[in-house]
N, C-alpha and C. Protein backbone atom coordinates (compact mmCIF):
# COMPACT_ATOMS: atom_id res chain seq x y z
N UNK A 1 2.07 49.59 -12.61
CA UNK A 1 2.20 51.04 -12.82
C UNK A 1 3.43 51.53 -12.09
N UNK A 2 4.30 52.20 -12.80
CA UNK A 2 5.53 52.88 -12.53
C UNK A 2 4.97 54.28 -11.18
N UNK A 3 5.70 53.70 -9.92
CA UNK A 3 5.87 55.01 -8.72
C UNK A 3 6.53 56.00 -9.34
N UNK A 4 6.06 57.61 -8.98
CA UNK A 4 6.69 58.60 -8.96
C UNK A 4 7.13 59.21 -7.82
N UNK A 5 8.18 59.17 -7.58
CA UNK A 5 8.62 59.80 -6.31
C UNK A 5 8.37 60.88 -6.05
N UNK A 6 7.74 61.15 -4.92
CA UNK A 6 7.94 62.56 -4.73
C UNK A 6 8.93 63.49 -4.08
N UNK A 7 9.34 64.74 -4.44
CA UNK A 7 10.32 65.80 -3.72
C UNK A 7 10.20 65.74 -2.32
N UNK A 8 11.37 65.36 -2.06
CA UNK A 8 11.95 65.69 -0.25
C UNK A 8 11.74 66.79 -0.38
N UNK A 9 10.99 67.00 1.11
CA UNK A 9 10.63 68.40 1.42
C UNK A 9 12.00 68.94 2.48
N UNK A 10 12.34 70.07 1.92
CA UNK A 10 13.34 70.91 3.05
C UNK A 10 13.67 70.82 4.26
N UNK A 11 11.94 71.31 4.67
CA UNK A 11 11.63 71.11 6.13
C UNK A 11 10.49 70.67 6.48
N UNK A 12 10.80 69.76 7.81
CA UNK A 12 9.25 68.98 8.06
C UNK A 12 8.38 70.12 8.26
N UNK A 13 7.17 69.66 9.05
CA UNK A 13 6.00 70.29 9.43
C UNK A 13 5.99 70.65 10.76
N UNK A 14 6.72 70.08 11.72
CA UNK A 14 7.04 71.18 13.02
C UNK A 14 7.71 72.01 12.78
N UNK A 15 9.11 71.76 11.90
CA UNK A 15 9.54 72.97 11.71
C UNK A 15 9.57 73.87 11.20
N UNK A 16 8.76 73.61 10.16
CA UNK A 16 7.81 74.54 9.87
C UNK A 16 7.07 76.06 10.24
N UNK A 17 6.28 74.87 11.55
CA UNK A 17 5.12 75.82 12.29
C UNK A 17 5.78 76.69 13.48
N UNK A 18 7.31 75.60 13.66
CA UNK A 18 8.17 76.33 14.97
C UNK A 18 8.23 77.72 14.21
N UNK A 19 9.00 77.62 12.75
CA UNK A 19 9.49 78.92 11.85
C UNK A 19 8.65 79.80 12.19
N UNK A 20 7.37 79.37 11.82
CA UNK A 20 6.49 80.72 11.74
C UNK A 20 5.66 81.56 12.87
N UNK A 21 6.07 80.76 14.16
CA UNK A 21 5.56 80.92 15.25
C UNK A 21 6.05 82.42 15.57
N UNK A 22 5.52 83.67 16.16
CA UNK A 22 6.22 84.67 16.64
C UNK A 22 6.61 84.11 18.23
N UNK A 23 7.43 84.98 18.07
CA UNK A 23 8.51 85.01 19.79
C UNK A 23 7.04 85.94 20.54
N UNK A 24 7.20 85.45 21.75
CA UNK A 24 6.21 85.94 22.66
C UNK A 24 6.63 87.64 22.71
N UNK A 25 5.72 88.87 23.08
CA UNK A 25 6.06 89.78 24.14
C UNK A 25 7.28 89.57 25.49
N UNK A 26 6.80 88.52 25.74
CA UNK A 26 7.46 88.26 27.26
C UNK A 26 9.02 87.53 27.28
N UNK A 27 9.35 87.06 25.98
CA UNK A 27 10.68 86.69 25.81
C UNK A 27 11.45 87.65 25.47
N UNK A 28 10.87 89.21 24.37
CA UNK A 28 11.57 90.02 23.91
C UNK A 28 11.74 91.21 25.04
N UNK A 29 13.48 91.33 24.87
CA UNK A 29 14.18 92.35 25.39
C UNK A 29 13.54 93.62 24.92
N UNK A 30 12.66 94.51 25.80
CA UNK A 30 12.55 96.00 25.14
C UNK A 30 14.05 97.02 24.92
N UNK A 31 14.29 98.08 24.39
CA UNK A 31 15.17 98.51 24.59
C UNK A 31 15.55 99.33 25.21
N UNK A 32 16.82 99.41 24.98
CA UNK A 32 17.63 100.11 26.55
C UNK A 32 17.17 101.72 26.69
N UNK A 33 16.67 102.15 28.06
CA UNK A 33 16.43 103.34 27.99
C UNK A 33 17.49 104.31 28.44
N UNK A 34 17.33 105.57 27.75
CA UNK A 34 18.54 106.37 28.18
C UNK A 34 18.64 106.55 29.39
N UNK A 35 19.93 106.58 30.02
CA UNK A 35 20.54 106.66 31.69
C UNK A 35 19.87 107.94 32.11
N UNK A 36 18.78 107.27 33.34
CA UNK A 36 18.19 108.64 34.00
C UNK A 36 17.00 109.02 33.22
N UNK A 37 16.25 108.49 32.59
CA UNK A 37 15.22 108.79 31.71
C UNK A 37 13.99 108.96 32.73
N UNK A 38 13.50 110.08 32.53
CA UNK A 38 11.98 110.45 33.85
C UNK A 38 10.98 110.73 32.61
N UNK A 39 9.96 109.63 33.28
CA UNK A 39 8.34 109.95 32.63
C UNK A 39 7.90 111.09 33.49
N UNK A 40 7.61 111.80 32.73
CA UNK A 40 7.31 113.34 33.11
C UNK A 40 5.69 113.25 33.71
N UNK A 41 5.09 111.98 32.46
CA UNK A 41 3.58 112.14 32.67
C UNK A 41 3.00 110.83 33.92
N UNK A 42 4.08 110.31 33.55
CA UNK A 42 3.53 108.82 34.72
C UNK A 42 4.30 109.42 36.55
N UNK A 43 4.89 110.47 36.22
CA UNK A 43 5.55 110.69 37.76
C UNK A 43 6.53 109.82 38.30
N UNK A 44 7.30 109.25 38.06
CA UNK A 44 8.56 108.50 37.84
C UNK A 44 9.62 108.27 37.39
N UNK A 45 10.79 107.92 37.72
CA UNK A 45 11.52 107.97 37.52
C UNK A 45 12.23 106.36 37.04
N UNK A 46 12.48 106.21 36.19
CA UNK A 46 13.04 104.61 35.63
C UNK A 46 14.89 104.91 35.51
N UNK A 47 15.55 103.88 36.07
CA UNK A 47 16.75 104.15 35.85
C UNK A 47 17.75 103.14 34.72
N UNK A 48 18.58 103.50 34.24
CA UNK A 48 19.24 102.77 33.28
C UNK A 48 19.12 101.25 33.69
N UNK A 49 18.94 100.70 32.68
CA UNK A 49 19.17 99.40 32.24
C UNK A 49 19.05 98.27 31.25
N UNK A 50 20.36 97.78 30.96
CA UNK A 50 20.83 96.64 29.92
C UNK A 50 19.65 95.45 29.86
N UNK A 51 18.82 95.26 30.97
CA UNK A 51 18.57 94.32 30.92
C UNK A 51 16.63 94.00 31.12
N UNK A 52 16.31 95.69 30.61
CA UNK A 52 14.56 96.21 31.03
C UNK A 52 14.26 95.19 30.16
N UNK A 53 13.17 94.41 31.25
CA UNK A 53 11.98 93.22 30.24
C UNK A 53 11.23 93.35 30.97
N UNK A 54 9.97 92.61 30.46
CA UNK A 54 8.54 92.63 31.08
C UNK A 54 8.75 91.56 32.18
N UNK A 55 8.57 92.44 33.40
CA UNK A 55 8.59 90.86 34.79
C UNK A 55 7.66 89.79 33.98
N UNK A 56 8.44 88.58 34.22
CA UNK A 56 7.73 87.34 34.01
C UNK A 56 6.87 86.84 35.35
N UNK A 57 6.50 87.52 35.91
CA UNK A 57 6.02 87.19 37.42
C UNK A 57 4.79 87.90 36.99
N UNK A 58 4.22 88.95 36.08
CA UNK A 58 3.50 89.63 36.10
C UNK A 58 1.60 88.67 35.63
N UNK A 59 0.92 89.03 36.35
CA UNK A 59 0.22 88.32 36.08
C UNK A 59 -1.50 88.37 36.08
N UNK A 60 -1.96 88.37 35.04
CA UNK A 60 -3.66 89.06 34.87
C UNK A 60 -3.94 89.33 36.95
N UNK A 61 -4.37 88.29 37.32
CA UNK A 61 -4.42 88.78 38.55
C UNK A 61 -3.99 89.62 39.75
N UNK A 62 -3.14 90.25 39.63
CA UNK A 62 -2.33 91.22 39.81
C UNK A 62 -2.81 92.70 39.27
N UNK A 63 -3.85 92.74 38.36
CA UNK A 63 -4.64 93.99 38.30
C UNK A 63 -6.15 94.31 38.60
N UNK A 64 -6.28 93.12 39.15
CA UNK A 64 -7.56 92.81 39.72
C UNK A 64 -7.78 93.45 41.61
N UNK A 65 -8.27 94.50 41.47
CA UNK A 65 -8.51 94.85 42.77
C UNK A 65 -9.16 93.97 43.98
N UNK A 66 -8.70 94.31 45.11
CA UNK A 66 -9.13 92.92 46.23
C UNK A 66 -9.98 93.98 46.99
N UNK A 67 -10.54 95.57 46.84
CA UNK A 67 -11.15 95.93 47.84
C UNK A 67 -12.43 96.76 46.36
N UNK A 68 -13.28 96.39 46.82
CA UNK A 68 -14.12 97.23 45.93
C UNK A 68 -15.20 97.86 46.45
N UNK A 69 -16.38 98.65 45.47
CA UNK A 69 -16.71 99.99 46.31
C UNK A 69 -18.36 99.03 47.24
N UNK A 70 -18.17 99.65 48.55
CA UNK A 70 -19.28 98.46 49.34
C UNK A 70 -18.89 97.83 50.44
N UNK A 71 -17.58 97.71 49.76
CA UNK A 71 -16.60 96.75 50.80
C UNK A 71 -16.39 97.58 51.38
N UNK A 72 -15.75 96.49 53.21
CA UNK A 72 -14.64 97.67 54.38
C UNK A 72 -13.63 97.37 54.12
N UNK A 73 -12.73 98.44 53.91
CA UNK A 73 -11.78 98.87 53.54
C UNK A 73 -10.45 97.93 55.06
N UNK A 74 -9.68 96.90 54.22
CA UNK A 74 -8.90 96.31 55.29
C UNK A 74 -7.96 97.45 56.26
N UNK A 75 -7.53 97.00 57.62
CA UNK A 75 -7.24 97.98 58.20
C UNK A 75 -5.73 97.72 58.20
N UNK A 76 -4.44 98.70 58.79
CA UNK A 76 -3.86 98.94 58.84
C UNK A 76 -2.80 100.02 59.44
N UNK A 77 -1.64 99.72 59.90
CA UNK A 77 -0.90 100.38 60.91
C UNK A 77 0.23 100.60 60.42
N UNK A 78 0.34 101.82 59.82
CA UNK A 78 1.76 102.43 59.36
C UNK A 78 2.47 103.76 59.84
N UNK A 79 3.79 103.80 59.46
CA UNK A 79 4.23 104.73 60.03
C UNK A 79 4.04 106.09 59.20
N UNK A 80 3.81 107.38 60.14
CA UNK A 80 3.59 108.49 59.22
C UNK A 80 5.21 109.39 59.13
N UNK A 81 5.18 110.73 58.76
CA UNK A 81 6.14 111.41 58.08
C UNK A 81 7.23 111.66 59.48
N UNK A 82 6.26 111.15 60.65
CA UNK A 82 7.02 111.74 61.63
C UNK A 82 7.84 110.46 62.31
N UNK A 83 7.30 109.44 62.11
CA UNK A 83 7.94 108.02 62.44
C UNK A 83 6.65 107.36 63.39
N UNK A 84 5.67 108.26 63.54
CA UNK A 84 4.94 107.78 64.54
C UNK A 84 3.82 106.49 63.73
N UNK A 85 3.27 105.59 64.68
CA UNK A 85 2.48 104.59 64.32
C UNK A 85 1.10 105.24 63.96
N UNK A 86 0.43 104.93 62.78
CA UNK A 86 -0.94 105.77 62.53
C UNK A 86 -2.10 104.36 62.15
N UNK A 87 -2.92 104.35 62.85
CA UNK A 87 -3.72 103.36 62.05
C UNK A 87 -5.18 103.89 61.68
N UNK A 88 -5.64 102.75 60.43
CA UNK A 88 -6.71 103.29 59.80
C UNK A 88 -7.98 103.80 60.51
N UNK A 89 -7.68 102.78 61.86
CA UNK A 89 -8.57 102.87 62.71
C UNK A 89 -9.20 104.34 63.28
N UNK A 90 -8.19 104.81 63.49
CA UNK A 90 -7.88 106.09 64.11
C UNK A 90 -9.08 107.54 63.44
N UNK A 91 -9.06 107.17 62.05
CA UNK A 91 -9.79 108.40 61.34
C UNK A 91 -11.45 107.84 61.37
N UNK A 92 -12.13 106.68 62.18
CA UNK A 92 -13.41 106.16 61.84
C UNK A 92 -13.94 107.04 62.74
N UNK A 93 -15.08 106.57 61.98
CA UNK A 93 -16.12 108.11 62.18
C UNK A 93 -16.43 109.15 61.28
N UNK A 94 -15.76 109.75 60.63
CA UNK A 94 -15.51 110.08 59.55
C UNK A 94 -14.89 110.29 58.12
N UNK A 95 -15.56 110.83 57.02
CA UNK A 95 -15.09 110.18 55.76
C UNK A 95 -13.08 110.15 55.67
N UNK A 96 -12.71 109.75 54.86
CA UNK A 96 -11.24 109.19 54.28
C UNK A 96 -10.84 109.34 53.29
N UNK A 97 -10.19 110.17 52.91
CA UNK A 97 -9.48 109.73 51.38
C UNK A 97 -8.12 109.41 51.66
N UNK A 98 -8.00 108.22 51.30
CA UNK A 98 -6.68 107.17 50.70
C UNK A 98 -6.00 107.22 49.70
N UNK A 99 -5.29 108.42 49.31
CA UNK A 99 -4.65 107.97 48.21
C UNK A 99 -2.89 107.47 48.12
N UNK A 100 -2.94 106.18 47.38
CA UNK A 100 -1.92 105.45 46.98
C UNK A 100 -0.96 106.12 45.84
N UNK A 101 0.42 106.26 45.71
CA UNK A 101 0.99 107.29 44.52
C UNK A 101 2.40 106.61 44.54
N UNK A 102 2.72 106.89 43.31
CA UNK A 102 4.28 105.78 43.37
C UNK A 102 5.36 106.13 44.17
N UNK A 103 5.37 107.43 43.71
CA UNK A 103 7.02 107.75 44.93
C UNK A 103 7.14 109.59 45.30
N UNK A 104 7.82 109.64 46.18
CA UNK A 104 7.62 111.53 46.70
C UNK A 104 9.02 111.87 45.45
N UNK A 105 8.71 113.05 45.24
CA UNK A 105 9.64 114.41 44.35
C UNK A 105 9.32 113.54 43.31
N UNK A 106 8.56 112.96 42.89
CA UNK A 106 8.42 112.70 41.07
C UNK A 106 7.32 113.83 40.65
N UNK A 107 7.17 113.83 39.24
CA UNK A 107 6.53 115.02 39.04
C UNK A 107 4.83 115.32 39.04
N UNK A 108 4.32 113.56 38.45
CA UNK A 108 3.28 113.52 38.43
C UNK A 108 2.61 113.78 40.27
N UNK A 109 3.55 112.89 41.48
CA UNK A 109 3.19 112.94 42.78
C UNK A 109 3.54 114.05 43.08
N UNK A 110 4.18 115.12 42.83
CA UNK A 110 4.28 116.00 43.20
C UNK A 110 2.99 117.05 42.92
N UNK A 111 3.13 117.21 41.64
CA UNK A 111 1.43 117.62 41.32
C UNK A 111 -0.20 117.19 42.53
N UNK A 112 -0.14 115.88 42.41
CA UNK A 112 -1.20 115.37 42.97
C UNK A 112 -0.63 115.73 44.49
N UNK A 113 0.32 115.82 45.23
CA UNK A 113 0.34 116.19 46.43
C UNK A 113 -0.36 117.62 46.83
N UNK A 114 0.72 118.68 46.05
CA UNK A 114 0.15 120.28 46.08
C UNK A 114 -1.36 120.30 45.47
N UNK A 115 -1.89 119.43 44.90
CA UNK A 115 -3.27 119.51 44.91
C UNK A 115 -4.13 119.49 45.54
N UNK A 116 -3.62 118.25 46.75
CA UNK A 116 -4.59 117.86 47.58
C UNK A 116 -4.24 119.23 49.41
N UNK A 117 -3.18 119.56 48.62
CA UNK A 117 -2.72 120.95 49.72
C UNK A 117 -3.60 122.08 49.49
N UNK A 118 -3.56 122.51 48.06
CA UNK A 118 -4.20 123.56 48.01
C UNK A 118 -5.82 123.24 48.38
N UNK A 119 -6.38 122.13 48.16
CA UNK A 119 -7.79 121.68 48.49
C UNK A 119 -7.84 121.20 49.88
N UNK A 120 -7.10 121.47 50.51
CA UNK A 120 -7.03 120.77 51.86
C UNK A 120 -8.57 121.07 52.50
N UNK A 121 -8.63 122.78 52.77
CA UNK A 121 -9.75 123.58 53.65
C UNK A 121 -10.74 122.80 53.10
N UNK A 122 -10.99 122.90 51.76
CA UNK A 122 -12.43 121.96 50.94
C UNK A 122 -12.51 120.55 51.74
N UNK A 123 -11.73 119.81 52.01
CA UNK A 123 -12.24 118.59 52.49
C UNK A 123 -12.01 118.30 53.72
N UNK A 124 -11.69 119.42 54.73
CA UNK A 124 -12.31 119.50 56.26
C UNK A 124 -13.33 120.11 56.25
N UNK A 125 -13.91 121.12 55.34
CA UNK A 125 -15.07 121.21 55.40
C UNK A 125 -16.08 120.10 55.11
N UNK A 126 -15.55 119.58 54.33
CA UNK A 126 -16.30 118.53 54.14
C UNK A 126 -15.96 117.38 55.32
N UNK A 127 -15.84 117.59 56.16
CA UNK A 127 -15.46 116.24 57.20
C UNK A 127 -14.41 115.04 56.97
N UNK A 128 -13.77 115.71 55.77
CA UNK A 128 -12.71 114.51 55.43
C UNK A 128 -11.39 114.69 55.82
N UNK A 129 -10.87 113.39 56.30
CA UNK A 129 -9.38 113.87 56.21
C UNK A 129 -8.36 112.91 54.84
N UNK A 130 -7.32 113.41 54.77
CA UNK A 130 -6.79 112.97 53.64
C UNK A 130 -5.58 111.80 54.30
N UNK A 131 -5.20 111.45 53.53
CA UNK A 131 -3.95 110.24 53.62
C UNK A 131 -3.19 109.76 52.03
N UNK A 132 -1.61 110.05 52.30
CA UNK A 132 -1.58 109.58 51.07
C UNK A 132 -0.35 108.55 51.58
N UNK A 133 -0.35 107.45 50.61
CA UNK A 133 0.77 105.89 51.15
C UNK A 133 1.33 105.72 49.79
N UNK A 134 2.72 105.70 49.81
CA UNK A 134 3.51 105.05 48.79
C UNK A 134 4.54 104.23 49.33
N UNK A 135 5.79 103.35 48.86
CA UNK A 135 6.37 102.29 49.38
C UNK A 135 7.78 103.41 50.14
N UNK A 136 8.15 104.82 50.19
CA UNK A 136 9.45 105.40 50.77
C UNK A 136 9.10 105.57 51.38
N UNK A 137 9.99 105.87 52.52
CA UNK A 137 10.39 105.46 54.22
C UNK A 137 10.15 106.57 54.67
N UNK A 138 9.48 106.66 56.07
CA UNK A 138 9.15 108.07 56.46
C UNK A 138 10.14 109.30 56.73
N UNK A 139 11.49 109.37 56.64
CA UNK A 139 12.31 110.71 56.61
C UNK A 139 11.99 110.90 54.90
N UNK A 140 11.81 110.43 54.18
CA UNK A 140 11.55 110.39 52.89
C UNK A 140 10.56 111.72 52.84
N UNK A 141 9.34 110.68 53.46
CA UNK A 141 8.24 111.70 53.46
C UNK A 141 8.22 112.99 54.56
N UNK A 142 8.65 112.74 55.33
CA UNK A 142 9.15 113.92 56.24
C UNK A 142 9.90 115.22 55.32
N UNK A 143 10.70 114.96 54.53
CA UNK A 143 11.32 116.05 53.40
C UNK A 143 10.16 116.54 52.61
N UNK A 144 9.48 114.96 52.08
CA UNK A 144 8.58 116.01 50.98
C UNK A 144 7.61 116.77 51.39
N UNK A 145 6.74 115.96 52.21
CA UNK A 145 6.08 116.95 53.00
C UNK A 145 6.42 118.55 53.59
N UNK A 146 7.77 118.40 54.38
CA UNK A 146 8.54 120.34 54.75
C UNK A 146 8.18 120.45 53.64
N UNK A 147 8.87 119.85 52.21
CA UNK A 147 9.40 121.06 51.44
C UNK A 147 8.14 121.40 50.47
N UNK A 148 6.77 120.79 50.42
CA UNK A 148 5.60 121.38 49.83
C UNK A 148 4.84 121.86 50.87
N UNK A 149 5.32 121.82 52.16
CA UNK A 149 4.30 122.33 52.98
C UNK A 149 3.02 121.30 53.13
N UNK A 150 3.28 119.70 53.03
CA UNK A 150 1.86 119.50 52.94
C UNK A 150 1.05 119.21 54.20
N UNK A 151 -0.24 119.70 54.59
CA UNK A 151 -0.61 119.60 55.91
C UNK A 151 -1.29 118.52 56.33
N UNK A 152 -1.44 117.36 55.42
CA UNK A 152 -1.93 115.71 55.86
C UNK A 152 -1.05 114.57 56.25
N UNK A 153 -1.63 113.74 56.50
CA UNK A 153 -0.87 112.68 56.70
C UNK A 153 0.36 111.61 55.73
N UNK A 154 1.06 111.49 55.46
CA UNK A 154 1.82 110.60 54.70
C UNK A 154 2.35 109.08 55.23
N UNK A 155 2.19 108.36 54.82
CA UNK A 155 2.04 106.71 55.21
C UNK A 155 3.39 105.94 54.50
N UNK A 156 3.94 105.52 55.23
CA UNK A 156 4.99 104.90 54.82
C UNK A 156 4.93 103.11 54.53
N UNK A 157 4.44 102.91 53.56
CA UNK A 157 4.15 101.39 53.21
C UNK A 157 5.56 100.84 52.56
N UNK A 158 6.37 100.44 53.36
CA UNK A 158 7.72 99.54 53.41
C UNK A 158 7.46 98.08 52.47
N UNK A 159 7.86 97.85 51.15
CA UNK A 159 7.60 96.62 51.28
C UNK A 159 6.06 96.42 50.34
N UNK A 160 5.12 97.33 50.57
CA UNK A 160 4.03 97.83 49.83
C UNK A 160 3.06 96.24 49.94
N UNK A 161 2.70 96.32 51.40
CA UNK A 161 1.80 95.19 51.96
C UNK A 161 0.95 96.12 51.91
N UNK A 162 0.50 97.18 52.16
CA UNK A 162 -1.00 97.45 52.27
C UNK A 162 -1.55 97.51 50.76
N UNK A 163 -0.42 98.04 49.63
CA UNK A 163 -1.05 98.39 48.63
C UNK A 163 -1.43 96.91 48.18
N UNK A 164 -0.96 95.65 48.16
CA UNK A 164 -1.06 94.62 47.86
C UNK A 164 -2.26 94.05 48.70
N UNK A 165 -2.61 94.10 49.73
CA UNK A 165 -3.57 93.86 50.73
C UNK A 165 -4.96 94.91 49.94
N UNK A 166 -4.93 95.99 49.33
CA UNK A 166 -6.14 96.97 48.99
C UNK A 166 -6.23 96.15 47.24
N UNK A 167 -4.80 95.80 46.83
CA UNK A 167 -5.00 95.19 45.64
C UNK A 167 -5.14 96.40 44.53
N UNK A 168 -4.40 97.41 44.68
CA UNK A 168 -4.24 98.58 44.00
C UNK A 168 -3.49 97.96 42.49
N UNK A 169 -4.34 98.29 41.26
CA UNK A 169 -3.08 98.05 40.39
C UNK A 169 -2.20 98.62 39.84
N UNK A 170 -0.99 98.06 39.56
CA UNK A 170 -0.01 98.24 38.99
C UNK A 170 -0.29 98.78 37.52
N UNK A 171 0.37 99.77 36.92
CA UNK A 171 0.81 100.09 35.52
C UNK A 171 1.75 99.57 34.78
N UNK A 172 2.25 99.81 33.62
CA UNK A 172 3.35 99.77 32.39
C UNK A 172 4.02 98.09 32.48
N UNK A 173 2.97 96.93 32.67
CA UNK A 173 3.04 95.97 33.04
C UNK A 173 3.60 95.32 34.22
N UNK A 174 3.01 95.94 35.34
CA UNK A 174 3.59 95.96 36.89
C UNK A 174 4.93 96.27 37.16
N UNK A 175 5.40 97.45 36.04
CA UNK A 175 6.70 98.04 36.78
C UNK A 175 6.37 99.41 37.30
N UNK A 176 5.31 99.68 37.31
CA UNK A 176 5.28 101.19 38.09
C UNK A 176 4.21 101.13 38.90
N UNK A 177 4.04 101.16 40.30
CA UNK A 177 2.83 101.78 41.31
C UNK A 177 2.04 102.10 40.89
N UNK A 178 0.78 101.67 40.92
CA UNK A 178 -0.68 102.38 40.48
C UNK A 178 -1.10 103.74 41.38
N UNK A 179 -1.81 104.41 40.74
CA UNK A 179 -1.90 105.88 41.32
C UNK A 179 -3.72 105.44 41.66
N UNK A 180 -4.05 105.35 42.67
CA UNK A 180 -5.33 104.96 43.17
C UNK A 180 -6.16 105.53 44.82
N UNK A 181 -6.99 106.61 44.02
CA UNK A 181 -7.90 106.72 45.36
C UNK A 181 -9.07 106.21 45.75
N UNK A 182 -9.29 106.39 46.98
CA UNK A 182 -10.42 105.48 47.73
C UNK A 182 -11.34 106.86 48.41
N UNK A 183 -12.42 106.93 48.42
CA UNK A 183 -13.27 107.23 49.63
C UNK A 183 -13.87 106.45 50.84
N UNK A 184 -13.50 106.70 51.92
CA UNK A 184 -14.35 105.48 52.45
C UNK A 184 -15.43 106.56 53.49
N UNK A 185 -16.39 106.11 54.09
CA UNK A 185 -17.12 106.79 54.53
C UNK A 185 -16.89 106.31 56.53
N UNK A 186 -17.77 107.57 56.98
CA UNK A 186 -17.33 107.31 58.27
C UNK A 186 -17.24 105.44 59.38
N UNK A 187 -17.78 104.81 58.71
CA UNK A 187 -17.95 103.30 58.89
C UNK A 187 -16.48 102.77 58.27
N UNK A 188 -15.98 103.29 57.28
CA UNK A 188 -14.98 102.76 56.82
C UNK A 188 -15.29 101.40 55.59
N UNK A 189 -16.39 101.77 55.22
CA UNK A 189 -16.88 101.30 54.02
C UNK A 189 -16.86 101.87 52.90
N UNK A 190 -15.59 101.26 51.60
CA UNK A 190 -15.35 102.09 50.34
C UNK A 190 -16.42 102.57 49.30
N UNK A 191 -16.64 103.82 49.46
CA UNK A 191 -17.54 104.74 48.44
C UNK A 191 -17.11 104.92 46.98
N UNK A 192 -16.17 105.19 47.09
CA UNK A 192 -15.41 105.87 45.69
C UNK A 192 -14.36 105.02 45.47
N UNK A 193 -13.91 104.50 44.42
CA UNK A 193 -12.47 103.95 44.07
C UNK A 193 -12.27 104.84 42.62
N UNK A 194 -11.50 105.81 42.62
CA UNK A 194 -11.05 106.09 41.47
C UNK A 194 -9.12 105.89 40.98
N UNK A 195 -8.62 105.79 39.79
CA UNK A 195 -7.77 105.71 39.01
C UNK A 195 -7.45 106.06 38.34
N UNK A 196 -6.36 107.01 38.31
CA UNK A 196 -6.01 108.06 36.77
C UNK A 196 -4.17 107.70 36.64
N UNK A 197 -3.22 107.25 36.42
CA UNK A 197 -2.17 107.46 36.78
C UNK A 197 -1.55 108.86 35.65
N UNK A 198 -2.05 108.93 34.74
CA UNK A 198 -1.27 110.16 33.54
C UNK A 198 -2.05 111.18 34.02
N UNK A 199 -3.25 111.71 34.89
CA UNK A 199 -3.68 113.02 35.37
C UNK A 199 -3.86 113.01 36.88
N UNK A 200 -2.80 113.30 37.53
CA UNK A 200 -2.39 113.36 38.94
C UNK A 200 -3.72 114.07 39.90
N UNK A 201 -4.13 115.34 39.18
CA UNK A 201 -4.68 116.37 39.51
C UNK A 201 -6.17 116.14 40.05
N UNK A 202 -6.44 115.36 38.72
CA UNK A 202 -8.30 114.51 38.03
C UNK A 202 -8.52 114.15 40.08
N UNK A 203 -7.62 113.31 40.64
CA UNK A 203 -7.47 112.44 41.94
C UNK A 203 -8.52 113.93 42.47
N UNK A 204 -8.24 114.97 42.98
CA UNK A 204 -8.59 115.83 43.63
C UNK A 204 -9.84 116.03 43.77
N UNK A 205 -10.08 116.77 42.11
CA UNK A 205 -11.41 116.81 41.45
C UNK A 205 -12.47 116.00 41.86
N UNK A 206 -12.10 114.74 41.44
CA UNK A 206 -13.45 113.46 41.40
C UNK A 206 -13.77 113.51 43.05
N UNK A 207 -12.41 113.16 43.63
CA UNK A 207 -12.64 113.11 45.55
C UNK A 207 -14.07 113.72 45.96
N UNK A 208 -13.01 115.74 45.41
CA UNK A 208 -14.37 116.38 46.49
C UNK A 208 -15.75 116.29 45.95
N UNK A 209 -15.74 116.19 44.31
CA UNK A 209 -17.05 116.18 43.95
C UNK A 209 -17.98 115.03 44.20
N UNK A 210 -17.27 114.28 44.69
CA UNK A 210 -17.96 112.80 45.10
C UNK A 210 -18.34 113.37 47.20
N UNK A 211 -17.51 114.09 47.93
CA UNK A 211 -18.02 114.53 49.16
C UNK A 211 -19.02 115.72 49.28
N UNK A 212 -18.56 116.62 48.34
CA UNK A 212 -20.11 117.42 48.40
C UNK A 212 -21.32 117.28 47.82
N UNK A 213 -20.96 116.13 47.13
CA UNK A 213 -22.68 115.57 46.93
C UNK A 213 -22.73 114.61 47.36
N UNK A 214 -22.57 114.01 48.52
CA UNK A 214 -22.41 113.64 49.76
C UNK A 214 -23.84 113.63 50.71
């Protein structure tokens, strides 16, 4: 019986499956954002660049919190608005709010700051004192603080070991600071962990309603 040959194929079968494979997320270049472009709603500020991609460092574990509600809250010694050394230690005994925020004069932290100003009286009545920590340097916070008037503490996390130590997560695939508060109670055992980063304000709200029913 006479063979029929069959048609050479074009292309093999890896290359094929290479063809049809999509390119990852993580290889593709997003595009360039306009010079000076501010998220109005995330409170930040992103600055030009040719070369914005998703960190390849970024990694499921990395949004996984290391302090949760039950737990004591790890301790820590930072500098406040004035340069002076403040540690966590210092406020035990009574309740805490911790809140973590990406950076001072952005719009969303700016909001959530004058919030927690105008609510200040509400949560010494309530026995609380406030704290808020982002990664700028304390003359940083020394400005923002004068210039909103704010009457709490501000924490200067250099480097952003504590937020990494509390295991706060990151947003917009770990390029922006997670916006994250804590309650802890006079023991210094975390009550409340809440997270909003697009409603600055919500932070305030949930706090006191979580201390006066208390």
């Amino acid at each position: 019986m006479a063979s029929i040959p069959l048609p050479t194929a074009k292309h093999s079968l890896p290359s094929l499956l290479h063809a049809q494979t999509p390119k990852t997320l993580l290889s593709q270049k997003l595009p360039n954002l306009p010079k000076s472009f501010q998220s109005q709603f995330c409170g930040v500020k992103l600055s030009h660049s040719s070369n914005f991609a998703v960190p390849s460092s970024f990694k499921k574990s990395s949004i996984l919190a290391k302090v949760s509600k039950g737990s004591v809250a790890p301790s820590f010694s930072l500098k406040d608005q004035d340069g002076k050394t403040v540690s966590l230690s210092k406020f035990k005994g009574k309740p805490v709010v911790v809140y973590f925020y990406p950076a001072d004069e952005t719009p969303g932290c700016t909001k959530q700051a004058c919030a927690f100003r105008d609510s200040y009286e509400k949560f010494k009545k309530a026995g609380a004192e406030v704290i808020g920590i982002s990664g700028d340097d304390p003359s940083s916070h020394k400005a923002f603080a004068k210039k909103y008037r704010l009457p709490f503490t501000l924490l200067s996390d250099e480097g952003n070991k504590v937020r990494k130590d509390w295991g706060v997560p990151a947003d917009l695939f770990g390029t922006l600071p997670g916006r994250q508060t804590y309650v802890l109670d006079k023991n210094g055992v975390v009550q409340l962990i809440y997270n909003n980063q697009f409603q600055p304000e919500k932070h305030i709200d949930e706090t006191l309603k979580f201390l006066q029913s208390a």
